[in-house]
Protein backbone atom coordinates (compact mmCIF):
# COMPACT_ATOMS: atom_id res chain seq x y z
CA UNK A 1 0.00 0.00 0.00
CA UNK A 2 2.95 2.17 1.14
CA UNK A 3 4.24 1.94 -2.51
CA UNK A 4 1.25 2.57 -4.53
CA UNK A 5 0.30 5.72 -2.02
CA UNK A 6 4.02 7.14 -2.64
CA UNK A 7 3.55 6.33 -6.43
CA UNK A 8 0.35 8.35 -6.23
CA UNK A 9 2.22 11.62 -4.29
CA UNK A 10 4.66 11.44 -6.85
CA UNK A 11 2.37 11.46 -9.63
CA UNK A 12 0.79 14.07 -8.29
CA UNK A 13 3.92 15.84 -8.39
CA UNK A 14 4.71 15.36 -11.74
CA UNK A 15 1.45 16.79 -12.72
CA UNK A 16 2.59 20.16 -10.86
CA UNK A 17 5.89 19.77 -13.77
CA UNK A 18 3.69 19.08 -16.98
CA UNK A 19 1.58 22.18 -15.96
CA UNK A 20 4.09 24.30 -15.10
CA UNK A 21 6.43 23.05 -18.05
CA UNK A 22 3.16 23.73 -20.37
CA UNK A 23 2.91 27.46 -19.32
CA UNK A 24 6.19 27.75 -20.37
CA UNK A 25 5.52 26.54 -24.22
CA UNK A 26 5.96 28.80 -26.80
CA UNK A 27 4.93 28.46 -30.42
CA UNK A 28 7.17 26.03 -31.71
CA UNK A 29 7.88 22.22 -31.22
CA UNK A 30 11.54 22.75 -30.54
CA UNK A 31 10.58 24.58 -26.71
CA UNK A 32 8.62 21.20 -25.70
CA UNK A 33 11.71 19.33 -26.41
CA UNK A 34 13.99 21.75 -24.65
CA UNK A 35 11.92 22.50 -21.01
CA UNK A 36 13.11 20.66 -18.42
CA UNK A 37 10.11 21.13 -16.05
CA UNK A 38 7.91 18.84 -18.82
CA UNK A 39 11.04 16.13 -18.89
CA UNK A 40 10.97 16.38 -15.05
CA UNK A 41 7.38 16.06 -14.82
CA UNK A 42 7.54 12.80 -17.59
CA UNK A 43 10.38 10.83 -15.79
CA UNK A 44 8.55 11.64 -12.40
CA UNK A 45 5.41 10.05 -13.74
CA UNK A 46 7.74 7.08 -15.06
CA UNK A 47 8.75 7.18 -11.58
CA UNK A 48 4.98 6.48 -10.19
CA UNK A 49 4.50 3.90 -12.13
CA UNK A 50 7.68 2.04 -11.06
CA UNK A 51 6.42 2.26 -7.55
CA UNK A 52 2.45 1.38 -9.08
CA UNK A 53 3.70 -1.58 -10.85
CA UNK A 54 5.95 -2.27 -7.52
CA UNK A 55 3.41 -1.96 -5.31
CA UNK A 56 0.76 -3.47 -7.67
CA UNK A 57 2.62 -6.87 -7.51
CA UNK A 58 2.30 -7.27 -3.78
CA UNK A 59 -1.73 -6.63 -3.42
CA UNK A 60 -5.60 -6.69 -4.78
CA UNK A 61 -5.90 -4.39 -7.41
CA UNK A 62 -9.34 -4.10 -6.74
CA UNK A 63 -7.79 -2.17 -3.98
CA UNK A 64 -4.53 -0.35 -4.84
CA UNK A 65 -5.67 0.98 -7.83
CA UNK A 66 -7.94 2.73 -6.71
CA UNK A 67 -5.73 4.70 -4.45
CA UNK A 68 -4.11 6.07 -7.21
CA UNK A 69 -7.36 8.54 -7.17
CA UNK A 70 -5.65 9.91 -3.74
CA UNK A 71 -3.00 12.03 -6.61
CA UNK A 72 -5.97 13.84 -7.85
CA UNK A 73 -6.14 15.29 -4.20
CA UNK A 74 -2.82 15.67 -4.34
CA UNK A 75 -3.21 17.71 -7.64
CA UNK A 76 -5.91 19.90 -6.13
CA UNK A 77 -3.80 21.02 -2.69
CA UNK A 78 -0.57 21.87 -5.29
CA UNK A 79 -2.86 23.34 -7.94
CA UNK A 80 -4.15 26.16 -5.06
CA UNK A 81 -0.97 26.83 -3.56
CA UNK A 82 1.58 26.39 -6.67
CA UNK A 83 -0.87 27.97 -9.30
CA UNK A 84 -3.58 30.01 -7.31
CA UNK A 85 -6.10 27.75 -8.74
CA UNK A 86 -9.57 27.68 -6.83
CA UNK A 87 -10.60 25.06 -4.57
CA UNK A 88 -14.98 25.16 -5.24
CA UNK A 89 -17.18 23.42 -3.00
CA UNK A 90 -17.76 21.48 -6.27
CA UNK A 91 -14.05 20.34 -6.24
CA UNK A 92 -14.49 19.51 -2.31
CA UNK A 93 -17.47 17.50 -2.79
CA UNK A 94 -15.78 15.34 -5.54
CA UNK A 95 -12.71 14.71 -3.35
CA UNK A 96 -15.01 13.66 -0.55
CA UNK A 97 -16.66 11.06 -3.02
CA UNK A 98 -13.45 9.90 -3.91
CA UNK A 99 -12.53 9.31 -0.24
CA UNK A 100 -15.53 7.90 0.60
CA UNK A 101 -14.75 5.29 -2.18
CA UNK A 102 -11.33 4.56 -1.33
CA UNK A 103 -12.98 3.49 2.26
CA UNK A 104 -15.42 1.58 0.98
CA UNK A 105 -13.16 -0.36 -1.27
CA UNK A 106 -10.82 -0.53 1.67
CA UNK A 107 -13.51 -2.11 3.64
CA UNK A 108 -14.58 -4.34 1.09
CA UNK A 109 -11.40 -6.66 1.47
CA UNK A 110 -11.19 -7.09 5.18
């Protein structure tokens, strides 16, 4: 579990480097290859899903994956304090279904 909740941070993470590396894009092709915050966020992402595939092998995936969900909180936190972005009651409500399914799920295998 440890594994696929650290892939899911990190993932989260590496969404904060494709956005950021995307603001930075210019016009041509030839600034995608050269920003460093996309390549970050791309081998942070390969990262994750070292630690998914890791973690995968050890547990129910009926389970795990669904944890990877928990990075879309993850995303939400980073996108209000890295990018000003706002946090609706809309937003809120959807991250408290997706906790509320992670439980259940959670439940579901005891």
């Amino acid at each position: 579990m440890a594994l696929v909740l650290g892939g899911s941070v990190i993932g989260s993470v590496g969404s904060v480097f494709l956005k950021a590396g995307a603001m930075a894009v210019r016009g041509h092709w030839t600034s995608i290859l050269k920003n460093w915050k996309l390549a970050l966020g791309v081998v942070t992402y390969l990262l994750s899903s070292v630690l998914f595939v890791k973690g995968m092998s050890h547990g129910e995936l009926s389970v795990l994956f669904p944890m990877v969900s928990l990075s879309y909180i993850c995303s939400l936190i980073w996108s209000r304090f890295l990018f000003q972005e706002s946090i609706t009651k809309s937003k809120l409500y959807g991250v408290g279904m997706i906790l509320v399914g992670i439980v259940c799920l959670g439940l579901g295998s005891a």
